[in-house]
C-alpha atoms as a PDB file:
ATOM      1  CA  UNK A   1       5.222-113.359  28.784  1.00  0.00           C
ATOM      2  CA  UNK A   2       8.565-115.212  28.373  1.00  0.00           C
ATOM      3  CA  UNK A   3       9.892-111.717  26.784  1.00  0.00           C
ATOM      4  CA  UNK A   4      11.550-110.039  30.030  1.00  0.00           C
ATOM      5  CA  UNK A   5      12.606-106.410  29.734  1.00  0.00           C
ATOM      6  CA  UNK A   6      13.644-105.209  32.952  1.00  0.00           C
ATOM      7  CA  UNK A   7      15.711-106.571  35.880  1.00  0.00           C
ATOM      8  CA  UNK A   8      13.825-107.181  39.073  1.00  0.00           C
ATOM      9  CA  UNK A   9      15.816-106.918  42.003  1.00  0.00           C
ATOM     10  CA  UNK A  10      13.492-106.463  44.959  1.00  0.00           C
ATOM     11  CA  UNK A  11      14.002-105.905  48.436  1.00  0.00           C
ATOM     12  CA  UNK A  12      15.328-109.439  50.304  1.00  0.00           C
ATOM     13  CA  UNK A  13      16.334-110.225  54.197  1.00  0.00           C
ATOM     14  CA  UNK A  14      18.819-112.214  55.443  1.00  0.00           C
ATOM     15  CA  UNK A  15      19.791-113.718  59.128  1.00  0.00           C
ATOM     16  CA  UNK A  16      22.828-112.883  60.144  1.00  0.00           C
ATOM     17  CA  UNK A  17      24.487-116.212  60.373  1.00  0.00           C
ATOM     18  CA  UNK A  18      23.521-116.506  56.840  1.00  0.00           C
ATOM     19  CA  UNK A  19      24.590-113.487  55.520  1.00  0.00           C
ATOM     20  CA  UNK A  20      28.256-113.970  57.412  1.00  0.00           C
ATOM     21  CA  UNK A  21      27.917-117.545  56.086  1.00  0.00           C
ATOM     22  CA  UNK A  22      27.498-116.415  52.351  1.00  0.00           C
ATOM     23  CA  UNK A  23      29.707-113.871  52.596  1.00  0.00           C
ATOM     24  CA  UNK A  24      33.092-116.059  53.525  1.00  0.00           C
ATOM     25  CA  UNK A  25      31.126-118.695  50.755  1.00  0.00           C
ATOM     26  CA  UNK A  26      31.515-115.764  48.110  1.00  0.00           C
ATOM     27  CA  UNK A  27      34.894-114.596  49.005  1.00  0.00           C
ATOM     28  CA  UNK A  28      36.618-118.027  48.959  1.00  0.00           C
ATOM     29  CA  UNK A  29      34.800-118.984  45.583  1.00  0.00           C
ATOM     30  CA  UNK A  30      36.195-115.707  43.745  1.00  0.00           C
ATOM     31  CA  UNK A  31      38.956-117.493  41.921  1.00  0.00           C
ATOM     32  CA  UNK A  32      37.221-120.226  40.957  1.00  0.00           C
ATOM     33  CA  UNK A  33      33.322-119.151  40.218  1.00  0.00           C
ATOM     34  CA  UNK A  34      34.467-115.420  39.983  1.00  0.00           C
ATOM     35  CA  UNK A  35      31.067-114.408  37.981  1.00  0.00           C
ATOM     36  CA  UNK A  36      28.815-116.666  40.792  1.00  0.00           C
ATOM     37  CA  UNK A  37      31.181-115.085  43.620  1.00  0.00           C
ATOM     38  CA  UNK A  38      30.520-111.575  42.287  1.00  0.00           C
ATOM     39  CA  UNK A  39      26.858-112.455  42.256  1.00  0.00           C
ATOM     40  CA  UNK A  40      26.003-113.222  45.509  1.00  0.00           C
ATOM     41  CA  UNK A  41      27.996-110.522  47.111  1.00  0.00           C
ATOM     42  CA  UNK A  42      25.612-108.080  45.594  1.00  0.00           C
ATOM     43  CA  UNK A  43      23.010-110.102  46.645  1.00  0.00           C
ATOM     44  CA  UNK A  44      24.491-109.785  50.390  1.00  0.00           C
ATOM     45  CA  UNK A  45      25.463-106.029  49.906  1.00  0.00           C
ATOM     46  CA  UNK A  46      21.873-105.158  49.324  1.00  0.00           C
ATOM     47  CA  UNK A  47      20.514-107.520  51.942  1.00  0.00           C
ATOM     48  CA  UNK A  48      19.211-106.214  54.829  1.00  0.00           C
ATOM     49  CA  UNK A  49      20.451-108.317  57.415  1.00  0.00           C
ATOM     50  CA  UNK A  50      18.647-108.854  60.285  1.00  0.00           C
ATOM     51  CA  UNK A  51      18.929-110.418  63.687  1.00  0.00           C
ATOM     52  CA  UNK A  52      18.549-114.711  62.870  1.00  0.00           C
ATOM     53  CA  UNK A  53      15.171-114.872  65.826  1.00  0.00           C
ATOM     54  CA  UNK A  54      13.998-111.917  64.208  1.00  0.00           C
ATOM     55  CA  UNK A  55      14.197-113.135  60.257  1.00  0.00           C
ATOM     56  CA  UNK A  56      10.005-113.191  59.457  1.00  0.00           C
ATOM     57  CA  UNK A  57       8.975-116.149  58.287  1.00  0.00           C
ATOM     58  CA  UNK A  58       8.548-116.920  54.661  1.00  0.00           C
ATOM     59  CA  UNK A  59      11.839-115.596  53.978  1.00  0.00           C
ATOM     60  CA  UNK A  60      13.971-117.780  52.216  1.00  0.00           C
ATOM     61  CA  UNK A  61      16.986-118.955  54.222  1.00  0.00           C
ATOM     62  CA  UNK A  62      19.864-121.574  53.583  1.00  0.00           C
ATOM     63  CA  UNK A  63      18.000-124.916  54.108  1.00  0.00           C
ATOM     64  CA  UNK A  64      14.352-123.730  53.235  1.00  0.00           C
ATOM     65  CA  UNK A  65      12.011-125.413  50.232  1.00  0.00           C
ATOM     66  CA  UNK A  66      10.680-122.763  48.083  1.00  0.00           C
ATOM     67  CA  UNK A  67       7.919-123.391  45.407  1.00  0.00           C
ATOM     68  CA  UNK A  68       8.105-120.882  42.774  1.00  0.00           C
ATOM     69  CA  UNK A  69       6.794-120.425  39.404  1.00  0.00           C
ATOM     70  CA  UNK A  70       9.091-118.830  36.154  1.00  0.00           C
ATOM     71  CA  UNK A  71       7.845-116.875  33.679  1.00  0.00           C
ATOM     72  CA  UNK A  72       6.673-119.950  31.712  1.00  0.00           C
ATOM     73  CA  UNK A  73       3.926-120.750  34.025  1.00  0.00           C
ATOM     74  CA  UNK A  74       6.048-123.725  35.453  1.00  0.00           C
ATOM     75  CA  UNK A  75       5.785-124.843  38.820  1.00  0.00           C
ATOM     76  CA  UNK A  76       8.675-126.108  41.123  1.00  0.00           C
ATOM     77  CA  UNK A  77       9.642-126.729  44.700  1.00  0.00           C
ATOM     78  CA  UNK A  78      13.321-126.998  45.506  1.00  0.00           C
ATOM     79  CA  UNK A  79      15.853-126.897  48.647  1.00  0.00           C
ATOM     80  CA  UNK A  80      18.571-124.077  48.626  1.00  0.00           C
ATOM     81  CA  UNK A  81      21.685-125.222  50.409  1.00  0.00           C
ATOM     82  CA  UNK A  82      25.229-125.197  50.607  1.00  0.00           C
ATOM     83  CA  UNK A  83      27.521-126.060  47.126  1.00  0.00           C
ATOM     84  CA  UNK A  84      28.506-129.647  48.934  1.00  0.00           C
ATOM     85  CA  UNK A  85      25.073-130.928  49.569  1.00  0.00           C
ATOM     86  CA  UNK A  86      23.631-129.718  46.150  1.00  0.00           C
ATOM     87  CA  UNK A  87      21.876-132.457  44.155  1.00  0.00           C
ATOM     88  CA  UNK A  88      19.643-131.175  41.193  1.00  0.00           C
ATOM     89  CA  UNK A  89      18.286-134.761  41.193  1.00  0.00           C
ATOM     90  CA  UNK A  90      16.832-134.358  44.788  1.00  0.00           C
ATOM     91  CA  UNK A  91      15.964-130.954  44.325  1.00  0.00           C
ATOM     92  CA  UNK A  92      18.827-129.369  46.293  1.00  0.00           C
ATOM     93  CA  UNK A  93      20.039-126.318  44.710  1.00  0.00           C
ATOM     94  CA  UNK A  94      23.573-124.758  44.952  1.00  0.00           C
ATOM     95  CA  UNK A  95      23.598-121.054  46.507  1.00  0.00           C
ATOM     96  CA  UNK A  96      26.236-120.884  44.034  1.00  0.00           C
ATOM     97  CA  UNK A  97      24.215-121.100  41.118  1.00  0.00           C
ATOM     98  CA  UNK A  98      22.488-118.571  39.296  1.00  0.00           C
ATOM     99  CA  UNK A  99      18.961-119.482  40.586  1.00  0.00           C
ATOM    100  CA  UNK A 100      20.293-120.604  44.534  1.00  0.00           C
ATOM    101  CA  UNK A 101      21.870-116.835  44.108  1.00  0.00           C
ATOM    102  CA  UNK A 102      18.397-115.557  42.654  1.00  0.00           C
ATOM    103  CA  UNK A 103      16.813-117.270  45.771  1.00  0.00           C
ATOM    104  CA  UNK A 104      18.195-116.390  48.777  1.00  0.00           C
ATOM    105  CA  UNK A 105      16.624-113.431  51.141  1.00  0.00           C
ATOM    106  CA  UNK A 106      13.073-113.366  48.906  1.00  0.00           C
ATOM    107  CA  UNK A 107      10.033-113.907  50.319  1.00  0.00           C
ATOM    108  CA  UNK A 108       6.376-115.040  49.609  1.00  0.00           C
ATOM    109  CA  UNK A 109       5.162-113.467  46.444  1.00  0.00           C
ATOM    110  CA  UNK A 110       8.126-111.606  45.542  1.00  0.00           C
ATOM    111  CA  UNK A 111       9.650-111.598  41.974  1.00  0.00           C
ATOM    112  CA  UNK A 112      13.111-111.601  40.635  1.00  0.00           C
ATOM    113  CA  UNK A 113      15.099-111.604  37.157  1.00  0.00           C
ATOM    114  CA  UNK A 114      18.283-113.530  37.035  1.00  0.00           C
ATOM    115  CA  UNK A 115      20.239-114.554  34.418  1.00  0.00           C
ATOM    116  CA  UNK A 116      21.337-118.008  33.572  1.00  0.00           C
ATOM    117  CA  UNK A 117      24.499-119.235  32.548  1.00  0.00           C
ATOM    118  CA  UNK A 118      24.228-118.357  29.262  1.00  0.00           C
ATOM    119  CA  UNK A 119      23.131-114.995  30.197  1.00  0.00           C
ATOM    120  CA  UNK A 120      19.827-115.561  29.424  1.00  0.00           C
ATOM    121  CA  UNK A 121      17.191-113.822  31.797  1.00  0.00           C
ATOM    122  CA  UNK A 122      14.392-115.279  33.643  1.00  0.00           C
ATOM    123  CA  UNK A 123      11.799-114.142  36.050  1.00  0.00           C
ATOM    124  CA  UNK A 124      10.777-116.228  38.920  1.00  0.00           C
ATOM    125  CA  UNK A 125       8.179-115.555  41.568  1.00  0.00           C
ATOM    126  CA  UNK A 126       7.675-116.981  45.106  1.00  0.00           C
ATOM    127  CA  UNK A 127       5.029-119.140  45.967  1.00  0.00           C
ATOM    128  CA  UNK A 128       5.806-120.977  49.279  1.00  0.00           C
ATOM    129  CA  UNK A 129       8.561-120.657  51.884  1.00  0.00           C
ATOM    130  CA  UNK A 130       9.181-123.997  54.337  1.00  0.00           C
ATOM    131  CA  UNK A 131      11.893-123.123  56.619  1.00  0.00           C
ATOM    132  CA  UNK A 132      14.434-125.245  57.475  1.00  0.00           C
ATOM    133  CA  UNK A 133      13.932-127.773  60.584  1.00  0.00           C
ATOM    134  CA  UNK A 134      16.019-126.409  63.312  1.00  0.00           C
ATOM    135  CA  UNK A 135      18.371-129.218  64.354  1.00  0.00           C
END
């Protein structure tokens, strides 16, 4: 099971305050995370971008817990926002990381390869969307 062939890059949604949020994120983190940057601007090139009242619910937005489970059966439940309020200790996850970029736009009971770091790949698949509390 751990053994993952194929990259799994399914379908995802985005608002469009997110995507146009993500997109300058990307652009002005191309010198500096230049393999991140590159990343999530294919992530946002596929993305269908949608209307922000009209993104369904369970999608996963900036600010929403997600539960998902990898490919070794584990279990967690993090919060994807922006690289400034990341703490891994807390469970906040960067959108500039290789999982936040994984993340974003999936919904309920989709799955997705990325690769870490190290270039390792991994498969995670969505269990729960919360979305964010609207301030």
């Amino acid at each position: 099971m751990n053994d993952i062939r194929r990259d799994l890059a399914p379908a995802i949604t985005l608002g469009r305050a997110d995507h146009t949020k993500l997109n300058s994120l990307a652009l002005a983190s191309l010198e500096r995370l230049p393999d991140l940057a590159d990343r999530l601007l294919e992530e946002l090139e596929r993305a269908k971008v949608v209307a922000d009242e009209k993104l369904p619910e369970g999608v996963v937005r900036m600010g929403s817990s997600i539960t998902y489970v990898t490919n070794a059966d584990k279990e967690q439940t993090v919060t994807l926002v922006y690289p400034a309020d990341a703490d891994i200790e807390a469970g906040r996850i960067s959108v500039m990381t290789p999982i936040g970029t994984a993340l974003v736009g999936l919904k309920v009971g989709q799955s997705i390869t990325w690769r870490d770091r190290a270039d390792k790949r991994h498969k995670l698949t969505v269990v729960s969307v919360l979305a964010p509390a609207i301030a």
